[in-house]
N, C-alpha and C. Protein backbone atom coordinates (compact mmCIF):
# COMPACT_ATOMS: atom_id res chain seq x y z
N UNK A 1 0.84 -1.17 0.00
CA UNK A 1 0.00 0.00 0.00
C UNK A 1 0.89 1.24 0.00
N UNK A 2 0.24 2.83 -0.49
CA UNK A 2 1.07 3.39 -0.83
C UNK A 2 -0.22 4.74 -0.69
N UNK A 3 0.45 5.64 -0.12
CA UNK A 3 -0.28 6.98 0.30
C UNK A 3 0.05 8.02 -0.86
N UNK A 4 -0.89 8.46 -1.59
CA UNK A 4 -0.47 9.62 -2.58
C UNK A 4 -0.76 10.63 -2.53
N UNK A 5 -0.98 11.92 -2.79
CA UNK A 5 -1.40 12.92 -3.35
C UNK A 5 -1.03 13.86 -1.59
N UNK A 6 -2.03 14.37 -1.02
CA UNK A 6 -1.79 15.09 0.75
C UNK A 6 -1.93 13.98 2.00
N UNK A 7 -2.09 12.68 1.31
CA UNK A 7 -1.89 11.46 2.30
C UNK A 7 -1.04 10.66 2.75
N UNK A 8 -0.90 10.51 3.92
CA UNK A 8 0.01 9.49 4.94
C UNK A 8 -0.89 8.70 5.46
N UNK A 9 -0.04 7.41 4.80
CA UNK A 9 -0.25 6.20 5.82
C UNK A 9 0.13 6.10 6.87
N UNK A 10 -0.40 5.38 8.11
CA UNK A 10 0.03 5.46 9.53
C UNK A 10 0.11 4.15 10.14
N UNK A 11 0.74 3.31 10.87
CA UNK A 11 0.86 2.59 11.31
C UNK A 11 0.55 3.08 13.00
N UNK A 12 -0.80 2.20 13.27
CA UNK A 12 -0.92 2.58 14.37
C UNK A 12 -0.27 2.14 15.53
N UNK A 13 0.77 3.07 16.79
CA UNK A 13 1.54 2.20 18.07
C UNK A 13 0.61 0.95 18.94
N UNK A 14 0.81 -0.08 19.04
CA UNK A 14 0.65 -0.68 20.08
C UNK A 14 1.12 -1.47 20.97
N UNK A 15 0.47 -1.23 22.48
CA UNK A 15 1.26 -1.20 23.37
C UNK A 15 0.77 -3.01 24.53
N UNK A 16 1.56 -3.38 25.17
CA UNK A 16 0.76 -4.29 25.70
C UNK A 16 1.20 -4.34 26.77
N UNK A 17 0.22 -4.68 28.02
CA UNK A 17 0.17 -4.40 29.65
C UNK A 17 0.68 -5.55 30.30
N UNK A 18 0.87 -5.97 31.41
CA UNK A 18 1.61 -6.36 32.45
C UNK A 18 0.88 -7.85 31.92
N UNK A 19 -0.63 -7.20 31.53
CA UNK A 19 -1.70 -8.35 32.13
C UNK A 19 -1.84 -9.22 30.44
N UNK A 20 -0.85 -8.64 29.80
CA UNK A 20 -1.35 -9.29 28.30
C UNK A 20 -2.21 -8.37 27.64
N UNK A 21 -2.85 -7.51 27.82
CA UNK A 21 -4.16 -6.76 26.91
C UNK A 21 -3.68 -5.69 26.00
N UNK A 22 -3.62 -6.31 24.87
CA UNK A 22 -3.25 -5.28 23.84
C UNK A 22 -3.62 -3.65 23.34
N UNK A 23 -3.20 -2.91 23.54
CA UNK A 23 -3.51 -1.19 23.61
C UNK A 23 -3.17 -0.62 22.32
N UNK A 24 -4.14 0.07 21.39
CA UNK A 24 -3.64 0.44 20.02
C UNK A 24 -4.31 2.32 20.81
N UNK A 25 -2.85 3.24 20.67
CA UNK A 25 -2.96 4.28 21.16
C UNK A 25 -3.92 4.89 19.95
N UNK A 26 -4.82 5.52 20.22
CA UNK A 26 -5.69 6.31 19.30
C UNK A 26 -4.97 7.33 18.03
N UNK A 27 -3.95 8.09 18.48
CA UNK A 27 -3.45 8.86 17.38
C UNK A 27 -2.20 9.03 17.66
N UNK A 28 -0.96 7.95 18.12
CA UNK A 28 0.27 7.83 17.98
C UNK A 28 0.49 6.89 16.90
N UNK A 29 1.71 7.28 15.70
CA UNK A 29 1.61 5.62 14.90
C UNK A 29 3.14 6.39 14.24
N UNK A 30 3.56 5.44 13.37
CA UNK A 30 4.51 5.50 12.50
C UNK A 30 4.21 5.93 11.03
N UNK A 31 4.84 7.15 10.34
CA UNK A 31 4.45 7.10 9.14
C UNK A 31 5.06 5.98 7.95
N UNK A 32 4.35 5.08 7.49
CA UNK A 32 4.48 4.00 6.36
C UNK A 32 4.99 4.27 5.07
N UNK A 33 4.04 5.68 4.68
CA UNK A 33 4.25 5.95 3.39
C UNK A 33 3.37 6.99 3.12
N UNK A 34 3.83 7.97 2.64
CA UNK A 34 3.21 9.74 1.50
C UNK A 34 4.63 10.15 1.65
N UNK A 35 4.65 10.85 0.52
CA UNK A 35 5.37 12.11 -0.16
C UNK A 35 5.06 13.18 0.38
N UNK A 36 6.08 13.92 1.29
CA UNK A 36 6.15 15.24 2.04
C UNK A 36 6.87 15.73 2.00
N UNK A 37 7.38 16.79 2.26
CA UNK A 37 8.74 17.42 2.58
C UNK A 37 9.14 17.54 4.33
N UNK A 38 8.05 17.56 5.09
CA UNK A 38 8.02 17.75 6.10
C UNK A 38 8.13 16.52 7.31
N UNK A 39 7.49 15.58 6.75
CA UNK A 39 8.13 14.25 7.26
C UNK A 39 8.73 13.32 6.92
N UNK A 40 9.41 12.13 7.36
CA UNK A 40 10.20 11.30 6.40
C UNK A 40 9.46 9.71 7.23
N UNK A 41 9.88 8.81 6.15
CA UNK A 41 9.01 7.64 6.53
C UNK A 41 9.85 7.30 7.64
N UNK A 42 9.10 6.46 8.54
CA UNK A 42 9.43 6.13 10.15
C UNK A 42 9.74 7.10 11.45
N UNK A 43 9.12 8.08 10.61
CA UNK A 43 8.58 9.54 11.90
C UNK A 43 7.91 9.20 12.45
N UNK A 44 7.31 8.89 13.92
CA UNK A 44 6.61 8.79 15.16
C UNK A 44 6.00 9.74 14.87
N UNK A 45 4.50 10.07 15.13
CA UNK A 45 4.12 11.48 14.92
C UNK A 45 2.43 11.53 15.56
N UNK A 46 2.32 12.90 16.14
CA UNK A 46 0.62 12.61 16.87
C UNK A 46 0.13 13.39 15.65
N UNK A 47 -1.42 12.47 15.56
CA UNK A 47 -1.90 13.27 14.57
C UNK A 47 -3.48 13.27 15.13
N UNK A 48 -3.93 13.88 14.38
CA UNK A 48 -5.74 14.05 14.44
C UNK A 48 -6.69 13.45 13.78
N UNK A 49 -7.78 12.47 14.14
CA UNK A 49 -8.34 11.09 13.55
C UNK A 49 -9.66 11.84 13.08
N UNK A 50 -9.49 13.21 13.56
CA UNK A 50 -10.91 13.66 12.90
C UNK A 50 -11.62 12.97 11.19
N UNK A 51 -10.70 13.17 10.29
CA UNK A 51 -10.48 13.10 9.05
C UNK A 51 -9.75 11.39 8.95
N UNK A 52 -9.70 11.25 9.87
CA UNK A 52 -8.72 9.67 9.55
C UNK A 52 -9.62 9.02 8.95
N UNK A 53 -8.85 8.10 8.04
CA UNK A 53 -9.84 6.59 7.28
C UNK A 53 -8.86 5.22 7.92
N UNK A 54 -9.60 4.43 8.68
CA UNK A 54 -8.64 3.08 8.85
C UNK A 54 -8.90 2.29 8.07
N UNK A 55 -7.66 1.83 7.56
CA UNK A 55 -7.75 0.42 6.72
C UNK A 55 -6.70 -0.61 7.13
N UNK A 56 -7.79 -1.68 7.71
CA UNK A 56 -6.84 -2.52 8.45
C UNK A 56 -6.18 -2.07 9.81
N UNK A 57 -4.58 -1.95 9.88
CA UNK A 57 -4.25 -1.59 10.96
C UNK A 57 -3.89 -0.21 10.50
N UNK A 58 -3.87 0.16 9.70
CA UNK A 58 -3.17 1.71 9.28
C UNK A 58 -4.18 2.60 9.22
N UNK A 59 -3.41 3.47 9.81
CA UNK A 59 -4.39 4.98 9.12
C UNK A 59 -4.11 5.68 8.51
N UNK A 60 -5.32 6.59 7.46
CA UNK A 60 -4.49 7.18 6.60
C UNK A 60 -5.31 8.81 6.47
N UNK A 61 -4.26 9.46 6.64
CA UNK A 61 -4.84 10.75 7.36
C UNK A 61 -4.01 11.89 6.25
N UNK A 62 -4.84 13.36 5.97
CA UNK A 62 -4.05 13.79 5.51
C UNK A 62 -2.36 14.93 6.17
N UNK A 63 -1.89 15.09 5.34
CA UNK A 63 -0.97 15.84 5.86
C UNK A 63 -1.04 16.95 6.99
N UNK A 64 -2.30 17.83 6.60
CA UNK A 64 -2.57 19.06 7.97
C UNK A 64 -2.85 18.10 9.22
N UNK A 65 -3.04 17.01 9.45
CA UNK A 65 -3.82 16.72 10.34
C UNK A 65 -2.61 15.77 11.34
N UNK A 66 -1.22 16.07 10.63
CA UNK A 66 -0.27 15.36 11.83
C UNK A 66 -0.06 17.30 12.51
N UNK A 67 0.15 17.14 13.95
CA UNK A 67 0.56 17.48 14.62
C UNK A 67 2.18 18.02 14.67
N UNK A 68 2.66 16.68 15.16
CA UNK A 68 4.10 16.76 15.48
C UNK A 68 4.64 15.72 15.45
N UNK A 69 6.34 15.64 15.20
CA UNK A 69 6.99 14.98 15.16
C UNK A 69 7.68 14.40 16.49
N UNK A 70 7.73 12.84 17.06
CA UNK A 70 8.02 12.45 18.21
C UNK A 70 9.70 12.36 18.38
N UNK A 71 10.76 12.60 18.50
CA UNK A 71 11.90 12.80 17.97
C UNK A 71 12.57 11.73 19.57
């Protein structure tokens, strides 16, 4: 899969507890794949799900809607 035009794919973080129970953080993930200047693929980054589409485990959100970079 492959993000084009003002879209990033996202790989959403997940996290898992003491107790075994798997945690998919709402809008932390890895970017997969789009063409930006501003991020590069495997940027950590918070973004905003207002506009998000999930497919599968990824999300794919457009560019205004990341936040920031997790460094």
């Amino acid at each position: 899969m492959r993000a084009v035009g003002n879209w990033v794919l996202i790989k959403q973080e997940e996290t898992t507890t003491a107790s075994g129970l798997r945690i998919s953080s709402l809008n932390i993930g890895e970017i997969i794949s789009g063409e930006t200047h501003e991020f590069n693929i495997g940027d950590r980054v918070y973004f905003n799900t207002r506009n998000a589409i999930t497919i599968e485990d990824y999300m794919l959100v457009t560019i205004h809607d990341i936040f920031l970079v997790i460094e």
